[in-house]
N, C-alpha and C. Protein backbone atom coordinates (compact mmCIF):
# COMPACT_ATOMS: atom_id res chain seq x y z
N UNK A 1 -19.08 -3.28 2.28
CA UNK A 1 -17.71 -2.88 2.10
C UNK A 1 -17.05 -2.44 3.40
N UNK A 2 -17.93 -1.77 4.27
CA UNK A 2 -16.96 -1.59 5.89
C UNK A 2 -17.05 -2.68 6.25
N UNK A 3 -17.54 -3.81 6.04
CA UNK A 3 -17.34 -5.12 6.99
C UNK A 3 -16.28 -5.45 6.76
N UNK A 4 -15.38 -5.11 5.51
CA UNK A 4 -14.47 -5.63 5.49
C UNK A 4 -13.12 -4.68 6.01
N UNK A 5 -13.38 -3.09 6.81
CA UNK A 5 -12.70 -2.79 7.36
C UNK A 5 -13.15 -3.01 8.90
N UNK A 6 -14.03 -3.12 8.97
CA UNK A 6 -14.21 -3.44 10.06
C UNK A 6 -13.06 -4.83 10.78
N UNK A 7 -13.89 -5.78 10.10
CA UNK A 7 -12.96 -7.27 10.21
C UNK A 7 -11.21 -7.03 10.52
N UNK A 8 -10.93 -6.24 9.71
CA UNK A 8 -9.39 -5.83 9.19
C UNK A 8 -8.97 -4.92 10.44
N UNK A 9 -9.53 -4.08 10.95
CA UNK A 9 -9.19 -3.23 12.22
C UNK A 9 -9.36 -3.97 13.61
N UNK A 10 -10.34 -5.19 13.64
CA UNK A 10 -10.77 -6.16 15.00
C UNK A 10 -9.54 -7.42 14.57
N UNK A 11 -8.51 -7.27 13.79
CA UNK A 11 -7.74 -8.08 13.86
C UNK A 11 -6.56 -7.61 15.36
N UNK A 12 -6.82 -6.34 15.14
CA UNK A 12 -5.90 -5.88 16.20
C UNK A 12 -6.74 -5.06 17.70
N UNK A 13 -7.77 -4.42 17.35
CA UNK A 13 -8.40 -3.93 18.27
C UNK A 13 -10.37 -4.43 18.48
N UNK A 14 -10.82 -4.70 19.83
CA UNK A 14 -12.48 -4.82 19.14
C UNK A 14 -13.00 -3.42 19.19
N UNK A 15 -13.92 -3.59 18.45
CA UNK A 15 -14.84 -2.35 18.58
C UNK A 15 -16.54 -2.50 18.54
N UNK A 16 -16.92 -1.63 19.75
CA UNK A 16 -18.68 -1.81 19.77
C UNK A 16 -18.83 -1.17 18.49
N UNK A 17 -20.59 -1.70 17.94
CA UNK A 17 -21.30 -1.29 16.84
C UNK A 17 -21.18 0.16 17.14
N UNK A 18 -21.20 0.93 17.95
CA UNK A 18 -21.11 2.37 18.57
C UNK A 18 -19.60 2.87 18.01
N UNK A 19 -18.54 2.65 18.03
CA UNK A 19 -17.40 2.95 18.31
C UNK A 19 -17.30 2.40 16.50
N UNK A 20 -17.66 1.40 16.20
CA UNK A 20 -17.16 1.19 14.45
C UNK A 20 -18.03 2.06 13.67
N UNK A 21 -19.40 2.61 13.79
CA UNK A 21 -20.04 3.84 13.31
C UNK A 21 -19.35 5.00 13.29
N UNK A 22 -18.56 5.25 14.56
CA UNK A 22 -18.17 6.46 14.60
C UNK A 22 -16.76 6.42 13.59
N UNK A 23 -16.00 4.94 13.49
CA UNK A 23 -15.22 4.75 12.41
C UNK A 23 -15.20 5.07 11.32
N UNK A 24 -16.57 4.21 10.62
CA UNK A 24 -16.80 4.11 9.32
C UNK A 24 -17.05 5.51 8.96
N UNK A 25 -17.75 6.56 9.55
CA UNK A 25 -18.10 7.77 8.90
C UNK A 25 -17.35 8.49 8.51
N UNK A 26 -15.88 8.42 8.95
CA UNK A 26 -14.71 8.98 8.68
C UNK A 26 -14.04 8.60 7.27
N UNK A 27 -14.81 7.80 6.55
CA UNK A 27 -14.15 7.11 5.08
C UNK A 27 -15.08 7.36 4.66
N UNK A 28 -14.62 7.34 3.16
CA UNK A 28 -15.23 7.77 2.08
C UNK A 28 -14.84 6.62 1.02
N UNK A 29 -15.67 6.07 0.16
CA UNK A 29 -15.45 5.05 -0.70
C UNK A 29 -15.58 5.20 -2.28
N UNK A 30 -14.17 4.90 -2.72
CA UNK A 30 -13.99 5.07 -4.10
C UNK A 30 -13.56 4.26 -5.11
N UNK A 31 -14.05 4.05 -6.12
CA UNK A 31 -13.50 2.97 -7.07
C UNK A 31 -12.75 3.66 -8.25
N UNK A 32 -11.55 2.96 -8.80
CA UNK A 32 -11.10 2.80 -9.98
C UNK A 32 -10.61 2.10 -11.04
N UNK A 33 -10.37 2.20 -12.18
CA UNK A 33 -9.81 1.32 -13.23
C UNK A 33 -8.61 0.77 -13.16
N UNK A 34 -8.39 -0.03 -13.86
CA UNK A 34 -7.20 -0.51 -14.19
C UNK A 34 -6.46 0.97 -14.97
N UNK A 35 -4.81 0.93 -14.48
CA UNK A 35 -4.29 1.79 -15.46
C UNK A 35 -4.39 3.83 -14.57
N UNK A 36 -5.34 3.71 -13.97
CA UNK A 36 -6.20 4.88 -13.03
C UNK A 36 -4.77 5.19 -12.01
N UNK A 37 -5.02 6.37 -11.99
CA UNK A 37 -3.98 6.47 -10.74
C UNK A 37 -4.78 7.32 -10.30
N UNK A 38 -4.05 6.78 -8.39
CA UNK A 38 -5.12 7.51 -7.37
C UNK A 38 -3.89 8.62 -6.96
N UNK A 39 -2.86 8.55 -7.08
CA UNK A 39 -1.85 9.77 -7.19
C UNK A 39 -1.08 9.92 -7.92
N UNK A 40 -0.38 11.06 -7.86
CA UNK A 40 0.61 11.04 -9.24
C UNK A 40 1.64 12.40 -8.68
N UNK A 41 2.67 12.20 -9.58
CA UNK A 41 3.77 12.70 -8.26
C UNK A 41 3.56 14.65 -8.58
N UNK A 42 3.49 15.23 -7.92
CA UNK A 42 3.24 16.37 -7.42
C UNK A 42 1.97 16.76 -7.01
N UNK A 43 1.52 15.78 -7.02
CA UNK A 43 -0.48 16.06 -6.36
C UNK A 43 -0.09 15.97 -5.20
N UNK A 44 -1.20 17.32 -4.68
CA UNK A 44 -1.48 16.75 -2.86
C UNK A 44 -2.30 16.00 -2.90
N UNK A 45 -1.59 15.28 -1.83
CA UNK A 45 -2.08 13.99 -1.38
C UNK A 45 -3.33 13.59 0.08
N UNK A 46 -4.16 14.21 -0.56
CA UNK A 46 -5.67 13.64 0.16
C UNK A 46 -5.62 13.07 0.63
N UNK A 47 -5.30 11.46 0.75
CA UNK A 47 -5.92 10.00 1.17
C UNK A 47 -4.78 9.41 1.69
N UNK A 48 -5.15 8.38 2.79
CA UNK A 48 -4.75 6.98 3.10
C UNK A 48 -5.55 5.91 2.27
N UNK A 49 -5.25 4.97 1.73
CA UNK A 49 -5.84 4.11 1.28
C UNK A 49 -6.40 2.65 1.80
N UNK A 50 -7.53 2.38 2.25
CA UNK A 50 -7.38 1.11 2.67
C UNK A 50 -8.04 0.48 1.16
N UNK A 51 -7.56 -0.86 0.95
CA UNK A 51 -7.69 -1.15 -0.19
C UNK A 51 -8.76 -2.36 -0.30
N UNK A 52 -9.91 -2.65 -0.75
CA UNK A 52 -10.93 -3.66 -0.73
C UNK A 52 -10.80 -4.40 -1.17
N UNK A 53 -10.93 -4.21 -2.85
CA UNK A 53 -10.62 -5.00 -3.67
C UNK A 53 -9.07 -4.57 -4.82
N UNK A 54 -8.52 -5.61 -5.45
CA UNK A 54 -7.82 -4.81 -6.45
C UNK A 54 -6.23 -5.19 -5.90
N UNK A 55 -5.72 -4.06 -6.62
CA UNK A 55 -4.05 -4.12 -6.28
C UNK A 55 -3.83 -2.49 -7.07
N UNK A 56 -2.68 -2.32 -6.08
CA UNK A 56 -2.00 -0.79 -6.62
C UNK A 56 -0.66 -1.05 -6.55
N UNK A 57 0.46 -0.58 -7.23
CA UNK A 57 1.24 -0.14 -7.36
C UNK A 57 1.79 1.87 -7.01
N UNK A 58 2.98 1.63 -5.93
CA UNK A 58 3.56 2.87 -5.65
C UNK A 58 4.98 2.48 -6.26
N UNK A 59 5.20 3.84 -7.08
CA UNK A 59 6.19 4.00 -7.99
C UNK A 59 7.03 5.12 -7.74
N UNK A 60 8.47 4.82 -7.59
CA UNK A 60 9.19 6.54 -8.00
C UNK A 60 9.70 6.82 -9.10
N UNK A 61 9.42 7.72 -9.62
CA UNK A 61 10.47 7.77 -10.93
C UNK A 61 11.68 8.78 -10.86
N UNK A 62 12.67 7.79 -11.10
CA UNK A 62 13.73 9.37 -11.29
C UNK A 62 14.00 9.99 -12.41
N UNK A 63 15.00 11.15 -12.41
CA UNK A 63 15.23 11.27 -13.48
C UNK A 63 15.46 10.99 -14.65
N UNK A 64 15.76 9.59 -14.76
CA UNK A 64 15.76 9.16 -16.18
C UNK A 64 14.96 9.18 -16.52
N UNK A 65 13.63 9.09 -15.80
CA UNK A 65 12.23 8.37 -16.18
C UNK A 65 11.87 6.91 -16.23
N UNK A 66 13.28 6.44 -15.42
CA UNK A 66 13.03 4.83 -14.78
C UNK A 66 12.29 4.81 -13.59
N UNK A 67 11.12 4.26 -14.01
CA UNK A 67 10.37 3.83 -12.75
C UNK A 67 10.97 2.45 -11.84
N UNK A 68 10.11 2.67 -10.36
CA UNK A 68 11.12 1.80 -9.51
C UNK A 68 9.45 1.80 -8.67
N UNK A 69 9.69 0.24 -8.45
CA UNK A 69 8.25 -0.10 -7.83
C UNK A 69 8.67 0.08 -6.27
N UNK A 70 7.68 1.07 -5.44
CA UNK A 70 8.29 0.65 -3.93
C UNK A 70 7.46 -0.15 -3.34
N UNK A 71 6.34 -0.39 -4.20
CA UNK A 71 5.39 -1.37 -3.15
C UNK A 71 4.41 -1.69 -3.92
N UNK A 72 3.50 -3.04 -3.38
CA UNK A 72 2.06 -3.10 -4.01
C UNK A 72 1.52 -3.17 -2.96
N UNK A 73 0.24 -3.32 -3.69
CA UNK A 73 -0.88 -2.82 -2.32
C UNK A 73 -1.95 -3.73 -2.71
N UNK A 74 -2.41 -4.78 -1.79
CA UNK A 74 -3.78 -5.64 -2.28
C UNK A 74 -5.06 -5.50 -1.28
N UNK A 75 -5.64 -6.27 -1.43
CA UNK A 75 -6.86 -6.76 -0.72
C UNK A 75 -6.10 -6.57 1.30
N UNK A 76 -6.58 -5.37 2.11
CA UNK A 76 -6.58 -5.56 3.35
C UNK A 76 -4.93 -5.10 3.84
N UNK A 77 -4.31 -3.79 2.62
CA UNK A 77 -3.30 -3.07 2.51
C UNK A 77 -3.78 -1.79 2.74
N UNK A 78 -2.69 -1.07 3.37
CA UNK A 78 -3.03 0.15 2.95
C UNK A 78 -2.22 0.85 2.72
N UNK A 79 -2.50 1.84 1.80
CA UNK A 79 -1.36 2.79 1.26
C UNK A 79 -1.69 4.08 0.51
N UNK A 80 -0.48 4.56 0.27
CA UNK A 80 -0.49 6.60 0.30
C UNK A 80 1.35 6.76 -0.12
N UNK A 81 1.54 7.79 -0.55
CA UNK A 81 2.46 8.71 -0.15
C UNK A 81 2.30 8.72 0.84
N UNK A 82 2.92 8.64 1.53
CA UNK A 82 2.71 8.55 3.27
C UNK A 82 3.69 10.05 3.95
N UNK A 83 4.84 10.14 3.37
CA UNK A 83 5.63 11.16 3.39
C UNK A 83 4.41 12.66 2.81
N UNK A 84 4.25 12.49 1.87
CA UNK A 84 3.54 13.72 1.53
C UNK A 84 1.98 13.85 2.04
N UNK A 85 1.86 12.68 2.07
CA UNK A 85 0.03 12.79 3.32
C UNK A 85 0.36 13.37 4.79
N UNK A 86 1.11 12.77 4.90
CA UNK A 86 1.19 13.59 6.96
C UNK A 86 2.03 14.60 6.85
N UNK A 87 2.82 15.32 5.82
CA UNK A 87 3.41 16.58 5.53
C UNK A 87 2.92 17.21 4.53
N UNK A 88 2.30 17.41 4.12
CA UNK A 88 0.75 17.95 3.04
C UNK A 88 1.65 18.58 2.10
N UNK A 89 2.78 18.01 1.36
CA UNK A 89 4.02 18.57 0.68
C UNK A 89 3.46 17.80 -0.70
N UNK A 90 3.68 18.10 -1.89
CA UNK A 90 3.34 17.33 -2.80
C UNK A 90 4.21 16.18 -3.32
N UNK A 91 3.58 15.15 -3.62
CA UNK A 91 4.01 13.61 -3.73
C UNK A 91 4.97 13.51 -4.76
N UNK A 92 6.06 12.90 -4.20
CA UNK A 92 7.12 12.61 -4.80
C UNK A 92 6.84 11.00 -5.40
N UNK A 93 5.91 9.96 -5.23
CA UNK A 93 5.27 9.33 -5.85
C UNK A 93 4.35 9.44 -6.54
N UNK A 94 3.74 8.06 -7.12
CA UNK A 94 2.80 7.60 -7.59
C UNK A 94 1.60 6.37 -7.26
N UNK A 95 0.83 6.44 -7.47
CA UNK A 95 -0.28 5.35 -6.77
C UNK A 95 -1.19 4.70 -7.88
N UNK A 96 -1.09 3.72 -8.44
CA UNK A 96 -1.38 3.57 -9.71
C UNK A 96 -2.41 1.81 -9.87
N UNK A 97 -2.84 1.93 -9.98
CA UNK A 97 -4.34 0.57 -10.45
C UNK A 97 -3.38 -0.50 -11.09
N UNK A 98 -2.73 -1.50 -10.51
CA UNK A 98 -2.43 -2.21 -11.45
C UNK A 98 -3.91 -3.41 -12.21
N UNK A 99 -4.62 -3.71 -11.15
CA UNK A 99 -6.36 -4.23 -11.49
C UNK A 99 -7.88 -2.77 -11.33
N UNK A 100 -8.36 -3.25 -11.38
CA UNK A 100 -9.77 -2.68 -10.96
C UNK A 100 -9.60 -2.35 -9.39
N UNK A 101 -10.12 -0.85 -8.95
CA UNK A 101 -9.80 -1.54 -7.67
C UNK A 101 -10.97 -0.69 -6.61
N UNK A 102 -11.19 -1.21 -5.27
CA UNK A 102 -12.23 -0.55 -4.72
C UNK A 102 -11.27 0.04 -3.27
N UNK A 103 -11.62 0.90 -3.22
CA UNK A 103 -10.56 1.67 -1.57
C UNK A 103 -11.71 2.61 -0.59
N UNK A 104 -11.13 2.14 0.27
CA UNK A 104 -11.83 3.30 1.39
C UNK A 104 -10.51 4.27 1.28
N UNK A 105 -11.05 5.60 1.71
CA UNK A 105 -10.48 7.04 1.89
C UNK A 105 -10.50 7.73 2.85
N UNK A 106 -9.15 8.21 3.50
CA UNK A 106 -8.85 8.21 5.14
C UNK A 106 -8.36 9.75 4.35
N UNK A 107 -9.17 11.21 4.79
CA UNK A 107 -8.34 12.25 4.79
C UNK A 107 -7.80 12.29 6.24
N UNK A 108 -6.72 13.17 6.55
CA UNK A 108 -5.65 13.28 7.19
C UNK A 108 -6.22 13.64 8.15
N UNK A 109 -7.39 14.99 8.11
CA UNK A 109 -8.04 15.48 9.49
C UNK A 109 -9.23 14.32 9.46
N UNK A 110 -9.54 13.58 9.30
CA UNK A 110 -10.38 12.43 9.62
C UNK A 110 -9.48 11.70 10.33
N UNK A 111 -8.06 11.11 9.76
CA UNK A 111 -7.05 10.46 10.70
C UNK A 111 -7.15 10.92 12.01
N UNK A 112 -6.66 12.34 12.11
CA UNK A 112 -6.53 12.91 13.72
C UNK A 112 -8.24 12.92 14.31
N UNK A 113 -8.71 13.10 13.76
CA UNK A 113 -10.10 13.09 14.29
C UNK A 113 -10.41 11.38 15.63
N UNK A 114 -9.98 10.36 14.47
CA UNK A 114 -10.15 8.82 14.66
C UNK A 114 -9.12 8.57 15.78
N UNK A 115 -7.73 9.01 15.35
CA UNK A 115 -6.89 8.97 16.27
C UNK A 115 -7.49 9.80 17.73
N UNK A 116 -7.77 11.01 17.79
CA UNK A 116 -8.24 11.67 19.21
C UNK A 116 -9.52 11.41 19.34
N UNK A 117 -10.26 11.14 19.09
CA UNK A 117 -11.76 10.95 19.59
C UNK A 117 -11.78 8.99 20.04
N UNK A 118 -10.95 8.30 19.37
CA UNK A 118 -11.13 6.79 19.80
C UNK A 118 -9.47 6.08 20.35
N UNK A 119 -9.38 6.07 21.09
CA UNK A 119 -7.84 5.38 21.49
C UNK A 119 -7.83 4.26 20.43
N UNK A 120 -8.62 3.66 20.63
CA UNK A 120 -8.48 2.30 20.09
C UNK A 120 -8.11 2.61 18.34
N UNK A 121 -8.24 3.63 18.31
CA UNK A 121 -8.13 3.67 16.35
C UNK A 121 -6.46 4.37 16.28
N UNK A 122 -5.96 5.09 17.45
CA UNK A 122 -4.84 5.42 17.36
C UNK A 122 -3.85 4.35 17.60
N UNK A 123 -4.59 3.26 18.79
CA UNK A 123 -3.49 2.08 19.18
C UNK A 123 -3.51 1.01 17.46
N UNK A 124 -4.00 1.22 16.72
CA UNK A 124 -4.54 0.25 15.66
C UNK A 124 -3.72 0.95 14.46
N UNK A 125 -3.40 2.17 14.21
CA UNK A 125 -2.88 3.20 13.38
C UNK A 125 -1.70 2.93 13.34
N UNK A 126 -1.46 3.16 15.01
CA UNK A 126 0.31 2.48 15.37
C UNK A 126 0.71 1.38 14.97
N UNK A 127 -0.21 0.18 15.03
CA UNK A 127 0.69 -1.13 15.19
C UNK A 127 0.74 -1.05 13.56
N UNK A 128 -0.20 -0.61 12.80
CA UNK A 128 -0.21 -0.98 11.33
C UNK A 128 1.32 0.13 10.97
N UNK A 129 1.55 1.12 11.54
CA UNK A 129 2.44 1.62 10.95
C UNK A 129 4.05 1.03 11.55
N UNK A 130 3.95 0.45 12.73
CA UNK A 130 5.48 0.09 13.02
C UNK A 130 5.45 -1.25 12.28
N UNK A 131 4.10 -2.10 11.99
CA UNK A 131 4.55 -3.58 10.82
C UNK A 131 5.05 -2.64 9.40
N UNK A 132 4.50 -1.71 9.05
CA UNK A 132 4.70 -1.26 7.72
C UNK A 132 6.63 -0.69 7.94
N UNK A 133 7.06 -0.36 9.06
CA UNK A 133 8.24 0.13 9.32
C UNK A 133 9.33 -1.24 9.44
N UNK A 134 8.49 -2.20 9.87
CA UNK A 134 9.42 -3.26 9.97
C UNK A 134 9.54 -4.27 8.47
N UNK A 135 8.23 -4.00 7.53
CA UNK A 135 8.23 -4.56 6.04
C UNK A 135 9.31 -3.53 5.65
N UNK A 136 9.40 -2.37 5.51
CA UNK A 136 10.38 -1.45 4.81
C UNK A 136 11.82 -1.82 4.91
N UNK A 137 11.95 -1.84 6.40
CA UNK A 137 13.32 -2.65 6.82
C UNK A 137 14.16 -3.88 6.56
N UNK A 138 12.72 -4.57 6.43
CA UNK A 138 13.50 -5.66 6.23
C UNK A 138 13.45 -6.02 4.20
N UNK A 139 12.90 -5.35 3.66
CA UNK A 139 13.19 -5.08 2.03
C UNK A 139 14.31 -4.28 2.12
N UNK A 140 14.85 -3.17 2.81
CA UNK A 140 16.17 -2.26 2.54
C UNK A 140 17.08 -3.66 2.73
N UNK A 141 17.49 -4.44 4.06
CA UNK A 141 18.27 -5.34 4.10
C UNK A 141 18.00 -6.26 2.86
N UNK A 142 17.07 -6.85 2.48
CA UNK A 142 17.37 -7.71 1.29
C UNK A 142 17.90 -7.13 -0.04
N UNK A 143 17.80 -6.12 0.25
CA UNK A 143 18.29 -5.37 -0.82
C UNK A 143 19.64 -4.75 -1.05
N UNK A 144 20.17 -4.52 0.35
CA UNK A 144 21.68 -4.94 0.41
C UNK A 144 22.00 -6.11 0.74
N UNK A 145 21.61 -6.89 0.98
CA UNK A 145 22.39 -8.05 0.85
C UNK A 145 21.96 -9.63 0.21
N UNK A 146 20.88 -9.32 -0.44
CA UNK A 146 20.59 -10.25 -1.33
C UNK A 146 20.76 -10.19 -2.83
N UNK A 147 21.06 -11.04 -3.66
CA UNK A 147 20.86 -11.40 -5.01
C UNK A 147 19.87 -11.02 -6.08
N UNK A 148 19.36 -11.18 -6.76
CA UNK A 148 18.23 -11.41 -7.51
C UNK A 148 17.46 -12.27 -7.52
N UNK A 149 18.39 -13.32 -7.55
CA UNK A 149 17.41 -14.51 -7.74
C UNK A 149 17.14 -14.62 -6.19
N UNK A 150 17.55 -14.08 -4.97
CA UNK A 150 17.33 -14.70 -3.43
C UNK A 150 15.86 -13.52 -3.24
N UNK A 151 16.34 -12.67 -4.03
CA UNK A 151 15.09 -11.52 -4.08
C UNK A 151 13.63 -11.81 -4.25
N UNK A 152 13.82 -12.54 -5.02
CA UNK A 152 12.84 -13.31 -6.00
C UNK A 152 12.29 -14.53 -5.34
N UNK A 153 13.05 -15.38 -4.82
CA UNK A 153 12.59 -16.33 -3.55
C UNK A 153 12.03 -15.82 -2.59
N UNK A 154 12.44 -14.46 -2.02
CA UNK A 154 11.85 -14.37 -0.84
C UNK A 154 10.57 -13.51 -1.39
N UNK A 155 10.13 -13.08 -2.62
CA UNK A 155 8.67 -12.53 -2.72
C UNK A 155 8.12 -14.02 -2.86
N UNK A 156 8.75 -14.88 -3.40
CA UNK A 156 7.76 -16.01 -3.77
C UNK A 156 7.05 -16.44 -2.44
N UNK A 157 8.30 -16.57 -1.60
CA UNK A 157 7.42 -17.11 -0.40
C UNK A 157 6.46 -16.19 0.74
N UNK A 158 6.85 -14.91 0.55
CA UNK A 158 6.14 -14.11 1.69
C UNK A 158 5.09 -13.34 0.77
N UNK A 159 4.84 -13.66 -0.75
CA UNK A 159 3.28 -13.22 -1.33
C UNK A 159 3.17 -13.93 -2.93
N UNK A 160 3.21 -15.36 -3.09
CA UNK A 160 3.06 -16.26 -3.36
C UNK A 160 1.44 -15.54 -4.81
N UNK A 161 0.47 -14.78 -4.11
CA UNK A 161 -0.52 -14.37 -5.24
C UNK A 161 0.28 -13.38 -6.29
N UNK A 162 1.12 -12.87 -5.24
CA UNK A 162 0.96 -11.40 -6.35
C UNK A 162 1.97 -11.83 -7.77
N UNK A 163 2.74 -12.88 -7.19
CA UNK A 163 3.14 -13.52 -8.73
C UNK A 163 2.45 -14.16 -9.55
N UNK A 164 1.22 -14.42 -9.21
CA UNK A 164 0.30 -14.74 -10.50
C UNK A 164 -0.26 -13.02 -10.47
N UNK A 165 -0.60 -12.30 -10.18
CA UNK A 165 -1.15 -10.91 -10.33
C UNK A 165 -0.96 -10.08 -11.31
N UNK A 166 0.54 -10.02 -11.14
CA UNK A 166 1.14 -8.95 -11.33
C UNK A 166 2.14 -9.51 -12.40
N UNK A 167 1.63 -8.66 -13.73
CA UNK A 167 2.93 -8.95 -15.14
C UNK A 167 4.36 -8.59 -14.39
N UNK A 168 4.89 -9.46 -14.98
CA UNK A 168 6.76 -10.09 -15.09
C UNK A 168 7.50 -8.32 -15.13
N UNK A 169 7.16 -7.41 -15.82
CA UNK A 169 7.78 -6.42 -16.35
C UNK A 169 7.57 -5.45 -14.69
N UNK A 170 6.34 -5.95 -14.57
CA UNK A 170 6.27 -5.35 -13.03
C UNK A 170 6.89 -5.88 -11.55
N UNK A 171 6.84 -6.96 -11.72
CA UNK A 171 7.90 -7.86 -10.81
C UNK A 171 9.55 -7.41 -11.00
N UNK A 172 9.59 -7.19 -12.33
CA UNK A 172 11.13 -7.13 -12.53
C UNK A 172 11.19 -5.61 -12.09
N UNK A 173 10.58 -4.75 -11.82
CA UNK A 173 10.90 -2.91 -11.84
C UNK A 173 10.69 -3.53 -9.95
N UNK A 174 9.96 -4.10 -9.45
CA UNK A 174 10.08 -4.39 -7.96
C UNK A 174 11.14 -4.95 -7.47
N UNK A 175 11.43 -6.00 -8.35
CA UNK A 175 12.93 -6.60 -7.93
C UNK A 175 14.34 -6.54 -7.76
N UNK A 176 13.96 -4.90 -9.16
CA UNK A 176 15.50 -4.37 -9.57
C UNK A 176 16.04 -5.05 -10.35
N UNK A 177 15.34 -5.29 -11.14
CA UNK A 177 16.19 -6.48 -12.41
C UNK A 177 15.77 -6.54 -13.70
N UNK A 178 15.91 -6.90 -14.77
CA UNK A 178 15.39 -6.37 -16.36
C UNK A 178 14.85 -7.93 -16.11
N UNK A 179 13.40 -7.49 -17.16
CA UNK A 179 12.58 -8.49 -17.50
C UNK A 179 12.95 -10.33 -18.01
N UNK A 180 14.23 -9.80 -18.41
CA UNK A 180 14.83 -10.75 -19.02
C UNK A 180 15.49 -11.47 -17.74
N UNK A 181 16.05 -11.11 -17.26
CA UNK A 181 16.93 -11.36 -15.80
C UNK A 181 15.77 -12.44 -14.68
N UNK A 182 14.53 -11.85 -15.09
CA UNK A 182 13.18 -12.41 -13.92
C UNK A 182 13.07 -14.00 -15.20
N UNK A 183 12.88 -13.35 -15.93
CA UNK A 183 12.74 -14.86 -16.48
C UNK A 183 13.61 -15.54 -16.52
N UNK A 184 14.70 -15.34 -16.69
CA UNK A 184 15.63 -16.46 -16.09
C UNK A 184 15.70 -16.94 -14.76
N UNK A 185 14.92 -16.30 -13.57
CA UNK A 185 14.67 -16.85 -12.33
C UNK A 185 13.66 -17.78 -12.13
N UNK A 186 12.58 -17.17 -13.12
CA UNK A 186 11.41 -17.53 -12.89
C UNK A 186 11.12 -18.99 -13.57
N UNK A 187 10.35 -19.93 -12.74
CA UNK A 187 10.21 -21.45 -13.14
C UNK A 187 9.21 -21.02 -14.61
């Protein structure tokens, strides 16, 4: 199971068998169910998630009690409350199993630990977080200025699995659109 963070971190940085030991010891490995949530909104938030196997869903709910998908999370993702993990404030999300799923577990003083004891895990931290800043960005723009149905094109083409993955009712709370609305997009 670290081979496969391993692999996933030498996409951007290498690391000696020396230097990925001192990695791996810093995670902790946990599995859950379908349906399982690994957060839930006012928990402190423990973990970064790197994700093995599986898929998660991060959710906000507002006051109505309409949930609103802000993200999924698959195979070689990672994810958290991210706001309430590096401000140890309790989670205004949710982190939720949409499959079975297997995750490594990044606590926060393990982060700074990885970050100051190895450059290479801080230069690797960064780049994953300014791509995750530039995915955010560029979903706010489609989101002002795209359609539904252009919405819906552009998940098809930039994650093509997670529409077989992931039920319609969940696509449609990601897309901003009633179930009914996706099936009329959807071939």
């Amino acid at each position: 199971m670290h081979d496969k963070l391993r692999e996933h971190i030498e996409k951007i940085v290498p690391l000696t068998d020396k230097e990925f030991a001192f990695v791996s010891d810093h995670f902790s490995y946990k599995k859950y169910r379908k349906h399982q949530f690994l957060i839930q909104e006012g928990d402190t938030v423990k973990y970064h998630y790197f994700v093995l196997s599986g898929l998660l869903k991060l959710v906000y709910t507002d006051d109505t009690a309409k949930q609103h998908i802000v993200s999924f999370a698959m195979e070689d993702w990672w994810e958290s409350d991210f706001y309430a993990y590096y401000t140890q404030t309790p989670a205004t999300l949710s982190l939720e199993c949409v499959e079975d799923t297997e995750v490594l577990c990044l606590l926060l003083e393990d982060y700074k630990k990885l970050c100051d004891g190895l450059q290479k895990m801080e230069r690797f931290f960064l780049e994953k977080a300014n791509f995750g800043f530039l995915g955010a960005q560029r979903r706010i723009i489609s989101w002002l200025t795209s359609n539904a149905k252009e919405r819906y094109e552009q998940l098809l083409k930039q994650s093509p699995s997670l529409i077989q993955r992931v039920p319609k009712s969940l696509l449609a709370a990601y897309l901003g659109v009633s179930r009914e609305t996706l099936s009329r997009l959807s071939p």
